[in-house]
C-alpha atoms as a PDB file:
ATOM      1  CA  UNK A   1       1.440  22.396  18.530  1.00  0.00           C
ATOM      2  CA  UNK A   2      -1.279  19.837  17.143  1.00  0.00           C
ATOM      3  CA  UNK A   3       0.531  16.845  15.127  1.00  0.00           C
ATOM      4  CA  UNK A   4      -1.513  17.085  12.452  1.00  0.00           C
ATOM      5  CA  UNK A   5      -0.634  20.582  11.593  1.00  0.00           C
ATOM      6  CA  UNK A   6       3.473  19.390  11.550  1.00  0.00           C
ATOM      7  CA  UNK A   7       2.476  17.320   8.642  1.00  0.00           C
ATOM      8  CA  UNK A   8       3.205  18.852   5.435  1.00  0.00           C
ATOM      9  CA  UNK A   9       3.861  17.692   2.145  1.00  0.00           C
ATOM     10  CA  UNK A  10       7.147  16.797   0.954  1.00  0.00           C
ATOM     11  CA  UNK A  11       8.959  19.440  -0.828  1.00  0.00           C
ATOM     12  CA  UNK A  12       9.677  19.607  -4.726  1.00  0.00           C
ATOM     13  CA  UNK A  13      13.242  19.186  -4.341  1.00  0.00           C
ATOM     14  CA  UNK A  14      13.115  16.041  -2.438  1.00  0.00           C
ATOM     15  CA  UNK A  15      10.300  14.805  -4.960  1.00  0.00           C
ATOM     16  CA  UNK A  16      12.409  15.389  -8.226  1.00  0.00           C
ATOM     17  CA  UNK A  17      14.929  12.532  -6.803  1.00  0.00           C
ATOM     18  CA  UNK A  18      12.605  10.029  -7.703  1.00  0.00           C
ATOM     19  CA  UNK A  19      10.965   8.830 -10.395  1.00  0.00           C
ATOM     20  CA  UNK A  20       7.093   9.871  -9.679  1.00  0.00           C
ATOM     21  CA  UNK A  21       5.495   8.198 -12.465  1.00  0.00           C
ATOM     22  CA  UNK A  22       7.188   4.694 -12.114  1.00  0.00           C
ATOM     23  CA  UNK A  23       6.589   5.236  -8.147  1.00  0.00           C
ATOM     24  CA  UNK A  24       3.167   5.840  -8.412  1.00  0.00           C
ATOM     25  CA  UNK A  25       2.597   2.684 -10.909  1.00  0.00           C
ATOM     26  CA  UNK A  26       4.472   0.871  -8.122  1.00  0.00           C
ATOM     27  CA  UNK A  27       2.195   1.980  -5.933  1.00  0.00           C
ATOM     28  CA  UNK A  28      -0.793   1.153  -7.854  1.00  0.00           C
ATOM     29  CA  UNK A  29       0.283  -2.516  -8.122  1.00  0.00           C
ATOM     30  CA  UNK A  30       0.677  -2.666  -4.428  1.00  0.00           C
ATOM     31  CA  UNK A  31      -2.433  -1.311  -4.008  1.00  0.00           C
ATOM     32  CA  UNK A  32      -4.114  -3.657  -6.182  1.00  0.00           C
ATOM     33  CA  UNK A  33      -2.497  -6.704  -4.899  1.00  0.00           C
ATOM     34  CA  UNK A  34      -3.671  -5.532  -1.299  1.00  0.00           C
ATOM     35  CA  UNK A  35      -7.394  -4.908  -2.558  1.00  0.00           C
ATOM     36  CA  UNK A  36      -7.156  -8.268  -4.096  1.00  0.00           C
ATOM     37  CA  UNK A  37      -6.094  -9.810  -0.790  1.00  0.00           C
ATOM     38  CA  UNK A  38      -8.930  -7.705   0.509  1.00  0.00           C
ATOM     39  CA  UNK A  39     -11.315 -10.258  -0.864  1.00  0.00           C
ATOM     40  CA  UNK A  40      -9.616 -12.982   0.053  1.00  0.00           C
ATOM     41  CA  UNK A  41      -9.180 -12.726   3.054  1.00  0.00           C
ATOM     42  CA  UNK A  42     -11.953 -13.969   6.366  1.00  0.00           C
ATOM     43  CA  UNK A  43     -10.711 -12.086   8.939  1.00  0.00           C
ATOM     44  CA  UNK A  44     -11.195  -8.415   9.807  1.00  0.00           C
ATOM     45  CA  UNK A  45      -8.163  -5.945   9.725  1.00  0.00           C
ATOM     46  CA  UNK A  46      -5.824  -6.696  12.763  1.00  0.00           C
ATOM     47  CA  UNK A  47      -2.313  -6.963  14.565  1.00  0.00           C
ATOM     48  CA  UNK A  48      -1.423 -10.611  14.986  1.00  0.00           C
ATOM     49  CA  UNK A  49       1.367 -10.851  17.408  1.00  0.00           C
ATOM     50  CA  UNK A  50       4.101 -13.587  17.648  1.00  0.00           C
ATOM     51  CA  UNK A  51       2.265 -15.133  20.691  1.00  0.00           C
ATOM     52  CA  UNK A  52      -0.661 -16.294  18.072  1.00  0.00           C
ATOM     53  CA  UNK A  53       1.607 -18.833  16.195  1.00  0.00           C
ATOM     54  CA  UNK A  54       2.871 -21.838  16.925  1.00  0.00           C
ATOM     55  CA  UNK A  55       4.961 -24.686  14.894  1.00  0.00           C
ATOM     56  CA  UNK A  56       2.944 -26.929  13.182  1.00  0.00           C
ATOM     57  CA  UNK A  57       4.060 -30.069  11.306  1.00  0.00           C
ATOM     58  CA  UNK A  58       2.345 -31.367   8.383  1.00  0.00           C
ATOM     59  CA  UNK A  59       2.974 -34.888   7.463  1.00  0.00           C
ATOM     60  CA  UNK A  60       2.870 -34.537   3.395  1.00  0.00           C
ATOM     61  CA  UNK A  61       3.269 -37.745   2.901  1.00  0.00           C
ATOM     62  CA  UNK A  62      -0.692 -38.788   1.843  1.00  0.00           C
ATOM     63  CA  UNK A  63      -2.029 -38.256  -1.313  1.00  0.00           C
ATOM     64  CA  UNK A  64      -4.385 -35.681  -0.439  1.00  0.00           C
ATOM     65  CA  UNK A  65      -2.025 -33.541   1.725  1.00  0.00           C
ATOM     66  CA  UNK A  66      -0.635 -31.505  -1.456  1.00  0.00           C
ATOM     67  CA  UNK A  67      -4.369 -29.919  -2.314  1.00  0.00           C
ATOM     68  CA  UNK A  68      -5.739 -29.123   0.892  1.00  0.00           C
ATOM     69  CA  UNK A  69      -2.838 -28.675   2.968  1.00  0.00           C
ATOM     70  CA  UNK A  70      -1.383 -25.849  -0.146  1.00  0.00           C
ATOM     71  CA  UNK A  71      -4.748 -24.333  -0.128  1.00  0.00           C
ATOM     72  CA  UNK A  72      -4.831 -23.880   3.656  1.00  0.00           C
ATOM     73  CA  UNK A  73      -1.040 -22.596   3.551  1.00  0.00           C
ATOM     74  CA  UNK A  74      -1.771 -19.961   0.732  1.00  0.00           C
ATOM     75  CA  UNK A  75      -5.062 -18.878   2.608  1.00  0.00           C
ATOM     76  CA  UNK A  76      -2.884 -18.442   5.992  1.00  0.00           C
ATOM     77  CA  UNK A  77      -0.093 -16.953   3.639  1.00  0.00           C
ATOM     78  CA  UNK A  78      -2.676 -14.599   2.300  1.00  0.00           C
ATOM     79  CA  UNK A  79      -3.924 -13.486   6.047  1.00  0.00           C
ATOM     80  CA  UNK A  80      -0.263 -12.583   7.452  1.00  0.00           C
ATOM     81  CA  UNK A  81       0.611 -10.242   3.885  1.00  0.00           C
ATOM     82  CA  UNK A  82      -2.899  -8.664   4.302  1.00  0.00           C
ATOM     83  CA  UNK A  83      -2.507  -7.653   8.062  1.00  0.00           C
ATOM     84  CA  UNK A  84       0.962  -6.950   7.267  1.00  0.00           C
ATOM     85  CA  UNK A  85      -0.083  -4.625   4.337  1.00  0.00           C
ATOM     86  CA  UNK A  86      -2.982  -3.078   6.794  1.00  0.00           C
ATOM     87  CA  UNK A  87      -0.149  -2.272   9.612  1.00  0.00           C
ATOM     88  CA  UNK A  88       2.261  -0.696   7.017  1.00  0.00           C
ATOM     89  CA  UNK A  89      -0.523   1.345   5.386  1.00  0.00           C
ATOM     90  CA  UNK A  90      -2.155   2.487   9.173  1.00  0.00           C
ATOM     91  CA  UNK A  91       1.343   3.872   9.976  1.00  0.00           C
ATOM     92  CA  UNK A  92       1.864   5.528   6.842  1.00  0.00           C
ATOM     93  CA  UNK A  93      -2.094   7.175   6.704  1.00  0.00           C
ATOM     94  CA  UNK A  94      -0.504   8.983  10.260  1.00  0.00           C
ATOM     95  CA  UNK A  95       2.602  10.573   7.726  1.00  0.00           C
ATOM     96  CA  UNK A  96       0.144  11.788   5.392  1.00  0.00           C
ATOM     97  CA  UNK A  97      -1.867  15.668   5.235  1.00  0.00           C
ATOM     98  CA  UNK A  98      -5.818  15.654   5.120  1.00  0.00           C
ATOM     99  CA  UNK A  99      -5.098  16.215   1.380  1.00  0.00           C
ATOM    100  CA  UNK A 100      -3.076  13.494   0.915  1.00  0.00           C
ATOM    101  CA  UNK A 101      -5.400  11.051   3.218  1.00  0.00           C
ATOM    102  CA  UNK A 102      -8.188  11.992   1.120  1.00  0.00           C
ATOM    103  CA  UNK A 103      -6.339  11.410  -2.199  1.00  0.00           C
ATOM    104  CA  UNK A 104      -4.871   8.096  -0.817  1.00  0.00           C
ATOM    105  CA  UNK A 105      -8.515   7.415  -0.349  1.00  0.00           C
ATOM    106  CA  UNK A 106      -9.900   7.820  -3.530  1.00  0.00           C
ATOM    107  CA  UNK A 107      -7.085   7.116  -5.600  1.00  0.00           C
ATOM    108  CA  UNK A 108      -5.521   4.176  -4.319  1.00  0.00           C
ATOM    109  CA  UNK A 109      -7.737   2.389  -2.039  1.00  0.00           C
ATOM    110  CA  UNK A 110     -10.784   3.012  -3.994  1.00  0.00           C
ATOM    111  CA  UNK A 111      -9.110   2.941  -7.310  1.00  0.00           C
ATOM    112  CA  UNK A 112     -11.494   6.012  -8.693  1.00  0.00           C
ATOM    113  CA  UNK A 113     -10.230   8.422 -11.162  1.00  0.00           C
ATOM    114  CA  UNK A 114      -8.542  11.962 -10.554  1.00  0.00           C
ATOM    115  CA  UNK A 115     -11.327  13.664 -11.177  1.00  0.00           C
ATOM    116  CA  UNK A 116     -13.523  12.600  -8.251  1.00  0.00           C
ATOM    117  CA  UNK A 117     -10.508  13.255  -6.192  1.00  0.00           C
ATOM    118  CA  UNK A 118     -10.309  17.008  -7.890  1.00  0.00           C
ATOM    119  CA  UNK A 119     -14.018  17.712  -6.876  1.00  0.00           C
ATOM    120  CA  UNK A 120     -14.120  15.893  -3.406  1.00  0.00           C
ATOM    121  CA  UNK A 121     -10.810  17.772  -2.510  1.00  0.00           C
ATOM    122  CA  UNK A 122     -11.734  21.041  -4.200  1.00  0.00           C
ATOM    123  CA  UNK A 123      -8.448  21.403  -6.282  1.00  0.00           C
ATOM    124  CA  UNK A 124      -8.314  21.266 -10.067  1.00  0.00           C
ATOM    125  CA  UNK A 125      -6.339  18.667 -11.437  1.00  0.00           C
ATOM    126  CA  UNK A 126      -2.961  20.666 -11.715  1.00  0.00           C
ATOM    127  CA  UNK A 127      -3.564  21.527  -8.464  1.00  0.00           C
ATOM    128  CA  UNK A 128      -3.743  17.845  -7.716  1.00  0.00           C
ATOM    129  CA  UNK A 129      -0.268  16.905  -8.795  1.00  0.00           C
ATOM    130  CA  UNK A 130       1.638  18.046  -5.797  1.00  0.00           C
ATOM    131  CA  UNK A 131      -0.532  16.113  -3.745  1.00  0.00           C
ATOM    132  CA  UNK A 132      -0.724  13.296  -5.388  1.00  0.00           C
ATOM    133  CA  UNK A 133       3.325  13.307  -5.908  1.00  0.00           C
ATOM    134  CA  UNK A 134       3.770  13.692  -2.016  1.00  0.00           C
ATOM    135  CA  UNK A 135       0.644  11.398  -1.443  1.00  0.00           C
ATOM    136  CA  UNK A 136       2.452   8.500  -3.766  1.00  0.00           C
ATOM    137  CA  UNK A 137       5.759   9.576  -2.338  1.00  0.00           C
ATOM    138  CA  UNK A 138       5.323   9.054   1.156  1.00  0.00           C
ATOM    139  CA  UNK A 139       3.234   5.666   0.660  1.00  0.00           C
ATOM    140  CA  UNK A 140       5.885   4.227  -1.744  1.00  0.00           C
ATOM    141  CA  UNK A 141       8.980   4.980   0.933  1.00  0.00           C
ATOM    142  CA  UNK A 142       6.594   3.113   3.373  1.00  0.00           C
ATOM    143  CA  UNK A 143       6.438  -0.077   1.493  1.00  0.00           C
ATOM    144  CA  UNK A 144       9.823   0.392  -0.177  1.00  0.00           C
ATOM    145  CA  UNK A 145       8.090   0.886  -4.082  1.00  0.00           C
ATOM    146  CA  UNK A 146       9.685   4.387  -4.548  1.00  0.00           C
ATOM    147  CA  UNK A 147      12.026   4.567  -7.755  1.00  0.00           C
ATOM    148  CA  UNK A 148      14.958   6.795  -7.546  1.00  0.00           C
ATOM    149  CA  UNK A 149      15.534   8.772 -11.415  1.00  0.00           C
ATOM    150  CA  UNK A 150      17.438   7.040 -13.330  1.00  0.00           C
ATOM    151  CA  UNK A 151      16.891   3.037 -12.008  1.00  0.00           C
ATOM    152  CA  UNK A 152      16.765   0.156 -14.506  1.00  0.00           C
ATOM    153  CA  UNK A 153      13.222  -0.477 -15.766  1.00  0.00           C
ATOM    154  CA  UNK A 154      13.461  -4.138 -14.525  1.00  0.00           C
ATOM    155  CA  UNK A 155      13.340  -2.955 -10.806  1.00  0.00           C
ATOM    156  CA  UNK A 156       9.264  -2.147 -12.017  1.00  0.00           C
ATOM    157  CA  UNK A 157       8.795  -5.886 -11.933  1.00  0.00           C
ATOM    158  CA  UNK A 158       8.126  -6.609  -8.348  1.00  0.00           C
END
């Protein structure tokens, strides 16, 4: 049997635990943090093993270390959470129907609205919801954004 055809989308029962709306606003922060290290970041999308890093020791003791050495931190900070975003969202894309790929696509990588995602998938926008609840769903679990009903509205603050 072909894996993709295995891959459904998650039933309504097992959606109505959570809390879709506040999951997929999760998501959409996520999302938009990763797009914005998108920008930032000089290297192309890849798996950096252990192997790559070594210890290094910076003497902060001169007056310049603070600027250059915190920019160069942040920019290497920036590189690890992007390629650790990429990995997380490459291993979730394989969890996730043609539908949902293709709404993942639109709506939270490209950020465009629901009704380019109605046309390009050929659903109308009802028809969109269980889609994009299983879509938001399954990406949320992956990164640990999902919001169970009934959670305190400060757990939105991540």
């Amino acid at each position: 049997m072909d894996e993709q055809l295995a891959i459904e989308l998650l039933s309504t029962q097992f959606i109505n635990k959570y809390d879709i709306e506040r999951t997929v606003n999760r998501v959409v922060k996520y999302m938009e943090n990763y797009k914005r290290l998108e920008m930032q970041t000089t290297s192309e999308i890849c798996l950096i093993t252990s192997k790559d890093f070594s210890q290094i020791y910076v003497d902060k003791s001169s007056s310049h270390s603070d600027g250059v050495y915190g920019q160069i931190d942040k920019l290497i900070d920036n590189e690890r959470l992007y390629n650790e975003i990429s990995y997380k969202l490459s291993i979730v894309n394989k969890k996730l129907t043609p539908e949902e790929k293709a709404y993942f696509s639109i709506i939270f990588r490209d950020m465009k609205s629901e009704y380019i995602a109605s046309n390009v998938i050929g659903r109308s926008r009802n028809g969109l919801k269980p889609i994009r609840n299983s879509c938001a769903l399954k990406v949320a679990l992956a990164i640990g954004k999902e919001v169970l009903k009934g959670a305190p509205p400060f757990d939105d603050e991540d």
